[in-house]
C-alpha atoms as a PDB file:
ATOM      1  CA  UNK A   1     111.791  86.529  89.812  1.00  0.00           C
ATOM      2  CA  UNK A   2     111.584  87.501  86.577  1.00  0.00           C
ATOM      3  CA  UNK A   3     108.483  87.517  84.171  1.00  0.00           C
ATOM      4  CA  UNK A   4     108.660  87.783  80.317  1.00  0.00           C
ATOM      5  CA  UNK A   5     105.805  88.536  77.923  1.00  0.00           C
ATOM      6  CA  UNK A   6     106.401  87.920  74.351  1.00  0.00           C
ATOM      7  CA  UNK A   7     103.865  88.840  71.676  1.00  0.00           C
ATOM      8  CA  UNK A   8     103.501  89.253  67.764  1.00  0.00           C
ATOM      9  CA  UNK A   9     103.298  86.027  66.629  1.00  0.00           C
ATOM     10  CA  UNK A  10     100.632  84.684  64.083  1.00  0.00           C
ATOM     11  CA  UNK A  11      99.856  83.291  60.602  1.00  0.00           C
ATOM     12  CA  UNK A  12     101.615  85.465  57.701  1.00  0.00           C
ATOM     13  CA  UNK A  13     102.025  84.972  54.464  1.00  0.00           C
ATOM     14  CA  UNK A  14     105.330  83.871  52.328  1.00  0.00           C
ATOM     15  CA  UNK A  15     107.372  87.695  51.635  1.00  0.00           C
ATOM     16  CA  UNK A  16     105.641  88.805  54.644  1.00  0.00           C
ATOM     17  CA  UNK A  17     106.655  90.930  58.197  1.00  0.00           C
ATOM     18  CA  UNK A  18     105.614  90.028  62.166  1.00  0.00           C
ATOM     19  CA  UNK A  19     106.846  92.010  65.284  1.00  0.00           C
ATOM     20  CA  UNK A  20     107.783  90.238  67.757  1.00  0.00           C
ATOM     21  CA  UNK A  21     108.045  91.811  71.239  1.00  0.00           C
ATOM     22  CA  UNK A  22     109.455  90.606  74.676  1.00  0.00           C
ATOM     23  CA  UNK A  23     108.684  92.846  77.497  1.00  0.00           C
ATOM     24  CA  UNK A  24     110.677  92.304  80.827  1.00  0.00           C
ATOM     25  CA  UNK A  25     109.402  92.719  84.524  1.00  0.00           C
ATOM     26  CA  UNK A  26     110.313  91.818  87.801  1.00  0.00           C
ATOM     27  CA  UNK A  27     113.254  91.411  89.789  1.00  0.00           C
ATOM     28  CA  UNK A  28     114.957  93.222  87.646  1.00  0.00           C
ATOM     29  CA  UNK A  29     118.436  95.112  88.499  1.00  0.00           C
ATOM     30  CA  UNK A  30     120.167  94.912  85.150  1.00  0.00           C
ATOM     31  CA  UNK A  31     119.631  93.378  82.022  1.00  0.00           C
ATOM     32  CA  UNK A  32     122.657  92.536  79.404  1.00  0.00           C
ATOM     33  CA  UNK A  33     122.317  90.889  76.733  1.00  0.00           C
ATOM     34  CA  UNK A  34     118.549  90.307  75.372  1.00  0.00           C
ATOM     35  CA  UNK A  35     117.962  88.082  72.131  1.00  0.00           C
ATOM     36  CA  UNK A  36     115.955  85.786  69.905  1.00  0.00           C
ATOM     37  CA  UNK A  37     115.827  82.020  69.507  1.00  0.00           C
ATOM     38  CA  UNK A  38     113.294  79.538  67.613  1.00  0.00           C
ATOM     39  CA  UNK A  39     113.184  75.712  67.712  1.00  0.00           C
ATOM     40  CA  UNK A  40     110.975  74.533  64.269  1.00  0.00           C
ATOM     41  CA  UNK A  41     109.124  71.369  64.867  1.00  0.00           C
ATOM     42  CA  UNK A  42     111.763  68.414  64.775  1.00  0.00           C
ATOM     43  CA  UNK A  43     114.953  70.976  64.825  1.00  0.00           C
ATOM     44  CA  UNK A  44     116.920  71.955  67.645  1.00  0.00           C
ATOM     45  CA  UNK A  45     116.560  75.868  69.196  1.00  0.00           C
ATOM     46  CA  UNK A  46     118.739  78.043  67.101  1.00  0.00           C
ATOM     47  CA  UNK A  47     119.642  81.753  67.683  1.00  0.00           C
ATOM     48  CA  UNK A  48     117.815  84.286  65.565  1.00  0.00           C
ATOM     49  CA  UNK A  49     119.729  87.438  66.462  1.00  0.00           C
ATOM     50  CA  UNK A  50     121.177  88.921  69.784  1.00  0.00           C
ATOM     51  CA  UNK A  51     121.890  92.888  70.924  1.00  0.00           C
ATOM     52  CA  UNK A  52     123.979  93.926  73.697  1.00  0.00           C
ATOM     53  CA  UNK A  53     123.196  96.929  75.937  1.00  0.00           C
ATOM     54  CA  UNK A  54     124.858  99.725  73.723  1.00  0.00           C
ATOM     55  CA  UNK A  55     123.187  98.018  71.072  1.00  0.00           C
ATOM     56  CA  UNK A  56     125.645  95.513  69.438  1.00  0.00           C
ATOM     57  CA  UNK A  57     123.855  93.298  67.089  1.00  0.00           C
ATOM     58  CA  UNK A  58     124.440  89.540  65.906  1.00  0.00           C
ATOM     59  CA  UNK A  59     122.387  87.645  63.266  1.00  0.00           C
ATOM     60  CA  UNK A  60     122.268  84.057  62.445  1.00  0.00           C
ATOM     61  CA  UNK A  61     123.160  83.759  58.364  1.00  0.00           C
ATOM     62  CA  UNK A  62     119.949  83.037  57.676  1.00  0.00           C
ATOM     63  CA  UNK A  63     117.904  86.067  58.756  1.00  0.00           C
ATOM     64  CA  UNK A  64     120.465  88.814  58.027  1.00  0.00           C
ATOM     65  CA  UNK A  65     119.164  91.085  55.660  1.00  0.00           C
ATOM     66  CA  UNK A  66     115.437  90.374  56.353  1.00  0.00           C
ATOM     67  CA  UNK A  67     115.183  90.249  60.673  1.00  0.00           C
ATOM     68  CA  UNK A  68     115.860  93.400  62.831  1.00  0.00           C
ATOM     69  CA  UNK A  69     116.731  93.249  66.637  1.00  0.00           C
ATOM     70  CA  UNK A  70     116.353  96.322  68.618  1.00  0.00           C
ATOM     71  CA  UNK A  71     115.632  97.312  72.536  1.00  0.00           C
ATOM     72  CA  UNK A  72     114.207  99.854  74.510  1.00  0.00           C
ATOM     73  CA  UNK A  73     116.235 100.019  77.490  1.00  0.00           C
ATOM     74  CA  UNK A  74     114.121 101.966  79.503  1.00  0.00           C
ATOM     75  CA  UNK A  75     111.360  99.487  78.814  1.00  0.00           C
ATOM     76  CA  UNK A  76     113.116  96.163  79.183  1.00  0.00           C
ATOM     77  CA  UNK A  77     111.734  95.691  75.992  1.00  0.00           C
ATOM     78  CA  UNK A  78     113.332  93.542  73.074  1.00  0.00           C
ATOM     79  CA  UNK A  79     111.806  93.676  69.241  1.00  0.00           C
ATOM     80  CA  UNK A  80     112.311  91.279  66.531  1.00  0.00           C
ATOM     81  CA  UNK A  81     111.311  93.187  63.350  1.00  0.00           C
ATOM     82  CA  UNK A  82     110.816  90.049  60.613  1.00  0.00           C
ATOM     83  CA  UNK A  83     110.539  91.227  56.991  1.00  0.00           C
ATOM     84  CA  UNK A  84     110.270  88.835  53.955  1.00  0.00           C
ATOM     85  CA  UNK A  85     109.452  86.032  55.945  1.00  0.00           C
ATOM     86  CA  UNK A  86     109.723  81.991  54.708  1.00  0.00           C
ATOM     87  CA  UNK A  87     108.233  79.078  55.363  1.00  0.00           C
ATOM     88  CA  UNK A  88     111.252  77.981  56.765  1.00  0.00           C
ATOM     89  CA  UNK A  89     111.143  80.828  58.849  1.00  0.00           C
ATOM     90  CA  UNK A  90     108.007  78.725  60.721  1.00  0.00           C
ATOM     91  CA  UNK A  91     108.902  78.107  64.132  1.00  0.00           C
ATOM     92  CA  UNK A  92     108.620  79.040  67.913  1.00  0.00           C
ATOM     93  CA  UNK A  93     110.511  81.912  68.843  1.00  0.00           C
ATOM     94  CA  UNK A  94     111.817  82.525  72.252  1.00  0.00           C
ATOM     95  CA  UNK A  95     112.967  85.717  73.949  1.00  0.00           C
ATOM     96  CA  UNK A  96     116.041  85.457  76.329  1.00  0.00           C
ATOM     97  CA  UNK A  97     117.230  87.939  78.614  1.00  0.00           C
ATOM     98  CA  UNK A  98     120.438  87.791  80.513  1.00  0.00           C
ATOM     99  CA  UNK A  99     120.830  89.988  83.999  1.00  0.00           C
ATOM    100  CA  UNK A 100     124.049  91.263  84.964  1.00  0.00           C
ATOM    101  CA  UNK A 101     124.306  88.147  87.419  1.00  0.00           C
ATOM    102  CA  UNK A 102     124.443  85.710  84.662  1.00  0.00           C
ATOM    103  CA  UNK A 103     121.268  84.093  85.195  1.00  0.00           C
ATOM    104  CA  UNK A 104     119.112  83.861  81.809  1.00  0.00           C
ATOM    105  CA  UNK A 105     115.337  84.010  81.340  1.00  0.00           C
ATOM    106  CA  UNK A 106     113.376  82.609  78.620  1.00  0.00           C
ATOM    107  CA  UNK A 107     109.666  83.695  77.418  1.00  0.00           C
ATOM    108  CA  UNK A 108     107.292  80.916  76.732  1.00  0.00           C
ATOM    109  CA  UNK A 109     107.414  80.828  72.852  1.00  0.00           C
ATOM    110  CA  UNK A 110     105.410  82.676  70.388  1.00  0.00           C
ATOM    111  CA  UNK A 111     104.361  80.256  67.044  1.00  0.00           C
ATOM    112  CA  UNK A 112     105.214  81.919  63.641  1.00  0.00           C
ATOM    113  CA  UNK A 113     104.079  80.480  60.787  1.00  0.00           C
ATOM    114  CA  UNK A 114     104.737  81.423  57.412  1.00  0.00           C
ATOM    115  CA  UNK A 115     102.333  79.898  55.017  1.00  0.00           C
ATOM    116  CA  UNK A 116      99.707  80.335  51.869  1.00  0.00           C
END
């Protein structure tokens, strides 16, 4: 089994930044790919970004330039840097991790909001 802990979430402001972190534990042999979804109320769950082992990155088009993936390997750990945030940035975002096996994992959510 496989547990993930995702925190960073919160209220921010319009042109602001969050962290989001995912940390891994468990059952775990070998993790692949790790990324980033978020499902806004009403909206289906989009990817945010994804990074590959040796540290490949992919955005969606609407957070390059402002939204940073990175992992710490040695940590299981998966970071979702979020700079000049929007209100349409508002949403739940999900960590996902995929194991060498092919089985994925999702985190429970963490609510952003971006708001004055």
């Amino acid at each position: 089994q496989v547990q993930l802990v995702e925190s960073g979430g919160g209220l921010v402001q319009p042109g602001g930044s969050l962290r989001l972190s995912c940390a891994a534990s468990g059952s775990i042999f070998r993790i692949n790919g790790m990324g980033w979804y978020r499902q806004a109320p009403g909206k289906q769950r989009e990817l945010v970004a994804i990074i590959t082992p040796g540290g490949s990155t992919n955005y969606a088009d609407s957070v390059k330039g402002r939204f940073t993936i990175s992992r710490d390997n040695a940590k299981n750990t998966v970071f979702l840097q979020m700079n000049s945030l929007k209100p349409e940035d508002t949403a739940v975002y999900y960590c996902k991790v995929q194991l060498s096996n092919g089985i994925p994992y999702w985190g429970k959510g963490t609510l952003v909001t971006v708001s004055s």
